[in-house]
N, C-alpha and C. Protein backbone atom coordinates (compact mmCIF):
# COMPACT_ATOMS: atom_id res chain seq x y z
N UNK A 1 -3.60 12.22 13.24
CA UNK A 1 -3.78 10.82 12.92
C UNK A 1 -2.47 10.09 13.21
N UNK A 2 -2.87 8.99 13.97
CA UNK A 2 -1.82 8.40 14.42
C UNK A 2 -0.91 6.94 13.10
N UNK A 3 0.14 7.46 12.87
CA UNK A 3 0.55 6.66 11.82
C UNK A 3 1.18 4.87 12.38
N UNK A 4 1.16 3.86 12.15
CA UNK A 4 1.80 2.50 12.66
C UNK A 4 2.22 1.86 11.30
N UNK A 5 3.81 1.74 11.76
CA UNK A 5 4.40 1.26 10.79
C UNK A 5 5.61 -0.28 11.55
N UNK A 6 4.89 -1.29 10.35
CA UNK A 6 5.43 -2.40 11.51
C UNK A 6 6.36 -3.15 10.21
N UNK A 7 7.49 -3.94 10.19
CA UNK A 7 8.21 -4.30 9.71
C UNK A 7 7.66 -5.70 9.75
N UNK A 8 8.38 -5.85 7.78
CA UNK A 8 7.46 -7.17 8.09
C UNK A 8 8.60 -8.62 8.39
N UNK A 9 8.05 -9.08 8.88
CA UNK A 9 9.32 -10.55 9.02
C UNK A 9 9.27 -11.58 8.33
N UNK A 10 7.89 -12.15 7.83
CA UNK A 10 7.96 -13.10 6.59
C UNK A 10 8.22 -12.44 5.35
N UNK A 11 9.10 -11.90 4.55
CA UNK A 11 8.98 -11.06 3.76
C UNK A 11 8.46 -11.60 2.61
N UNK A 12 8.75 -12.94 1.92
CA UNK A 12 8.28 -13.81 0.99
C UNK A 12 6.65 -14.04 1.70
N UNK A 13 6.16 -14.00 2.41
CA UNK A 13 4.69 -14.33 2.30
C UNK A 13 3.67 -13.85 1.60
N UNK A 14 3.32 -14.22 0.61
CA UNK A 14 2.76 -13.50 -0.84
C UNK A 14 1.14 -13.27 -0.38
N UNK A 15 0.42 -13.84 0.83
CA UNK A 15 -0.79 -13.55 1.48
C UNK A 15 -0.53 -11.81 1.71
N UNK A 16 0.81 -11.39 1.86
CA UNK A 16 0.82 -9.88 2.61
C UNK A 16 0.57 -9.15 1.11
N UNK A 17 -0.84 -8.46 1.09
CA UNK A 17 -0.79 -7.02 -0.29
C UNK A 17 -1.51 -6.37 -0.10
N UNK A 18 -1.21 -4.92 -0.18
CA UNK A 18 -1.03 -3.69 -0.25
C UNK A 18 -2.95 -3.54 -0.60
N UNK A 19 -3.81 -2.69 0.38
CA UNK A 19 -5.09 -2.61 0.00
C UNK A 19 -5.16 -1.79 -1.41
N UNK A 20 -3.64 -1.07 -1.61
CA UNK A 20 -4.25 0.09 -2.80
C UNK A 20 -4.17 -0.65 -4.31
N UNK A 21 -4.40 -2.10 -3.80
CA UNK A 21 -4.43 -2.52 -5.47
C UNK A 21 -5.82 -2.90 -5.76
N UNK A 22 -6.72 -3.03 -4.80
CA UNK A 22 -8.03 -2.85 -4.86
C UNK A 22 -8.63 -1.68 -4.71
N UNK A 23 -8.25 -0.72 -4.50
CA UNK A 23 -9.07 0.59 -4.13
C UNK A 23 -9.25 1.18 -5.63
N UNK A 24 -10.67 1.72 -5.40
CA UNK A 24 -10.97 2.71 -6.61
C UNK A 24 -10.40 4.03 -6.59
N UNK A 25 -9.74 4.60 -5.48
CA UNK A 25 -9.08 5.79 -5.30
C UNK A 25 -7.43 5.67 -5.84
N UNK A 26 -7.32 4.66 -6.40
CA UNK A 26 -5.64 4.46 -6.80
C UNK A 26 -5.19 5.18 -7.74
N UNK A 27 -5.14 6.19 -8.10
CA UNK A 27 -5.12 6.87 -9.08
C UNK A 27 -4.13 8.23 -8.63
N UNK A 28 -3.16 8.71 -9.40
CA UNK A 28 -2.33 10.41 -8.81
C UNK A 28 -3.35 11.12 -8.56
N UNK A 29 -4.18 11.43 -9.26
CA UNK A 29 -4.91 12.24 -9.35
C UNK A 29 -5.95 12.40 -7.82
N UNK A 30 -6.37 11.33 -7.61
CA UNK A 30 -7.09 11.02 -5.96
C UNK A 30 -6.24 10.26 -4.91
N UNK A 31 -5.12 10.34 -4.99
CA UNK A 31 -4.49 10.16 -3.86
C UNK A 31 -3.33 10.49 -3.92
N UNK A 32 -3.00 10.82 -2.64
CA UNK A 32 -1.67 11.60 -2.34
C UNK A 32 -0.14 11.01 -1.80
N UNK A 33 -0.62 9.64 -1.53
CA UNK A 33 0.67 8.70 -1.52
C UNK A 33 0.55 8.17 -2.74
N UNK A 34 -0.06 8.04 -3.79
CA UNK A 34 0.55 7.55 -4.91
C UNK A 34 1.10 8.84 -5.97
N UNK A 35 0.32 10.26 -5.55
CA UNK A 35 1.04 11.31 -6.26
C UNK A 35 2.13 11.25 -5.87
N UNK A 36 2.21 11.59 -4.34
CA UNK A 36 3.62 12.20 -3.98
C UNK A 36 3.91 12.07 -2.79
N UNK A 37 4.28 10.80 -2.33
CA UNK A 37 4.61 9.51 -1.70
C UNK A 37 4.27 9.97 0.08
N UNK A 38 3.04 10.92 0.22
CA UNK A 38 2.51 11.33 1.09
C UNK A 38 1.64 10.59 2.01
N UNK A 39 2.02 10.52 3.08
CA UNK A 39 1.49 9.17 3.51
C UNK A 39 0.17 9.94 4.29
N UNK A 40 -0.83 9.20 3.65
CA UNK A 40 -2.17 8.94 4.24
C UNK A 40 -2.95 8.14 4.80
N UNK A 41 -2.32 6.77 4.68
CA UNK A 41 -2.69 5.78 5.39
C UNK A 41 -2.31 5.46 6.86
N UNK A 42 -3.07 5.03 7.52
CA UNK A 42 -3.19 4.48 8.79
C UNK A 42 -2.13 3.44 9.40
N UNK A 43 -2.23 2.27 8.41
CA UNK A 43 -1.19 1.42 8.93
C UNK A 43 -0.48 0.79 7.73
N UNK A 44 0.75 0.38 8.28
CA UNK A 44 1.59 -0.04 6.56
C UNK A 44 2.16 -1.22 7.17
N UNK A 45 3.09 -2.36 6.71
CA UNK A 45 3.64 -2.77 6.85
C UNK A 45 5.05 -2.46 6.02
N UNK A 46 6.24 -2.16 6.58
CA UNK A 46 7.43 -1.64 5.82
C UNK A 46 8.19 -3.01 5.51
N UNK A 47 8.56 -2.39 4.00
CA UNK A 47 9.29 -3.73 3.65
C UNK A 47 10.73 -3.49 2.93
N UNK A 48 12.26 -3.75 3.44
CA UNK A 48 12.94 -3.30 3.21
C UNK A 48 13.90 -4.37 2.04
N UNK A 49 14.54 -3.88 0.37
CA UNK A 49 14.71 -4.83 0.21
C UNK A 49 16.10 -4.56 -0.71
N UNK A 50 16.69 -5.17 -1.70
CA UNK A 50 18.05 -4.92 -2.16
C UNK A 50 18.18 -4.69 -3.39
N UNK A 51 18.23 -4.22 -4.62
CA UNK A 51 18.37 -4.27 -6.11
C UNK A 51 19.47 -5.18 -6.56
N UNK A 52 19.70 -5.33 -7.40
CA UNK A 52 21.09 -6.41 -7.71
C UNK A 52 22.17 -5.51 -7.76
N UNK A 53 22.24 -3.91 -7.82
CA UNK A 53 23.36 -3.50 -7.38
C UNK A 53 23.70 -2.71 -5.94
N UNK A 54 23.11 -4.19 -4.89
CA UNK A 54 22.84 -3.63 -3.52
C UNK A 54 22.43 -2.71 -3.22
N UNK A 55 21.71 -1.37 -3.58
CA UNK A 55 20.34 -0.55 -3.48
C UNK A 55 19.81 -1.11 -2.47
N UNK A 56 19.45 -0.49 -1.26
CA UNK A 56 18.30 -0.40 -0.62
C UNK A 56 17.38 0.36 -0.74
N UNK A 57 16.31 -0.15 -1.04
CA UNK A 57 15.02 0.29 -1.08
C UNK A 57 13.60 0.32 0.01
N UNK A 58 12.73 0.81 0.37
CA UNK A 58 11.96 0.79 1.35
C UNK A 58 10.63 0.73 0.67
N UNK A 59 9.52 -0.27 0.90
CA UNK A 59 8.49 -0.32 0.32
C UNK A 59 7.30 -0.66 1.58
N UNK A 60 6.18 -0.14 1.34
CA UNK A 60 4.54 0.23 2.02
C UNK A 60 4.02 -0.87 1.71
N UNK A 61 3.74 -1.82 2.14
CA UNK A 61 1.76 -2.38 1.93
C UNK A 61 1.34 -1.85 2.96
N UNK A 62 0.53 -1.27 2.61
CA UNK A 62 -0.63 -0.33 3.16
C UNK A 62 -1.63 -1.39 3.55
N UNK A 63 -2.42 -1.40 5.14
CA UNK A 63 -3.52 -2.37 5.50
C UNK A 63 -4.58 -1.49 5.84
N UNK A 64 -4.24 -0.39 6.47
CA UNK A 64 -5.62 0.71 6.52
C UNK A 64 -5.37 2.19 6.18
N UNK A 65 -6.24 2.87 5.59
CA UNK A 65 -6.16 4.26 4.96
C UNK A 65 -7.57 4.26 5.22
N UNK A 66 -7.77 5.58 5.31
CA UNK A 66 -9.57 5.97 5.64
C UNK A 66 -10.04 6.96 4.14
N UNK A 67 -9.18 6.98 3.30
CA UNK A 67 -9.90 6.60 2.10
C UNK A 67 -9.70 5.60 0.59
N UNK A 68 -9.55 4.54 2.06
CA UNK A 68 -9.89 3.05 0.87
C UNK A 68 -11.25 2.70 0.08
N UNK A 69 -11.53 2.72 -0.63
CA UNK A 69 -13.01 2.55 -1.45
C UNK A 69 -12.43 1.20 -2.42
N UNK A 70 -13.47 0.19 -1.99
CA UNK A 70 -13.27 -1.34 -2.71
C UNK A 70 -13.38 -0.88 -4.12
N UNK A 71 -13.15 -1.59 -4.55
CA UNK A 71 -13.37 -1.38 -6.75
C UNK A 71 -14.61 -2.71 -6.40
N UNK A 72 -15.32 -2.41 -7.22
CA UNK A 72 -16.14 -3.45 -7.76
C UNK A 72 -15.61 -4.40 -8.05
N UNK A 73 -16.42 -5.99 -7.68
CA UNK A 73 -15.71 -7.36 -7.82
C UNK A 73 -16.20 -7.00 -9.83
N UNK A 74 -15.45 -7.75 -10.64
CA UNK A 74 -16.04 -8.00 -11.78
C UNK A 74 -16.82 -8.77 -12.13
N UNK A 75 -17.66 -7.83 -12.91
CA UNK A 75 -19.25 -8.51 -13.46
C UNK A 75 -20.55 -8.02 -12.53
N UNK A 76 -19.99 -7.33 -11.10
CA UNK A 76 -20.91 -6.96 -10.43
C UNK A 76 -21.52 -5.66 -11.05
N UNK A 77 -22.78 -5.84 -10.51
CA UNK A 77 -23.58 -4.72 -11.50
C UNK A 77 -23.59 -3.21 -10.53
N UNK A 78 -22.75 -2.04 -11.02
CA UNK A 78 -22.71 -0.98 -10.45
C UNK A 78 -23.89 -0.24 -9.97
């Protein structure tokens, strides 16, 4: 599986988020980049950024993984 990882350039554009905050698979237990930062997803956007004691850090929004599963909108009937 071919991995694409693209840097993002608007970094403040708050439209850019991560599919795994909707997925019903978000959980350690069913997935393996949130156990153990194993990348399973398809495509990410990398986002590189600073702590206040200049720390660099490297962070994922994830746009495709092939096991994304939507969560139910709320109130929809399962």
């Amino acid at each position: 599986m071919a991995i694409v990882i693209e840097d993002i350039i608007d970094v403040n554009n708050p439209t850019i988020q991560s599919i795994c905050w909707g997925c019903k698979n978000a959980w350690p237990r069913k997935c393996d980049w949130i156990a153990n930062e194993k990348r399973v997803w398809k495509r990410a956007y990398r986002k590189t950024f600073s702590s206040s004691t200049n720390k660099k850090y490297v962070g994922y929004i994830v746009q495709e993984c092939k096991f994304y599963v939507p969560e139910p909108e709320k109130g929809a009937r399962k």
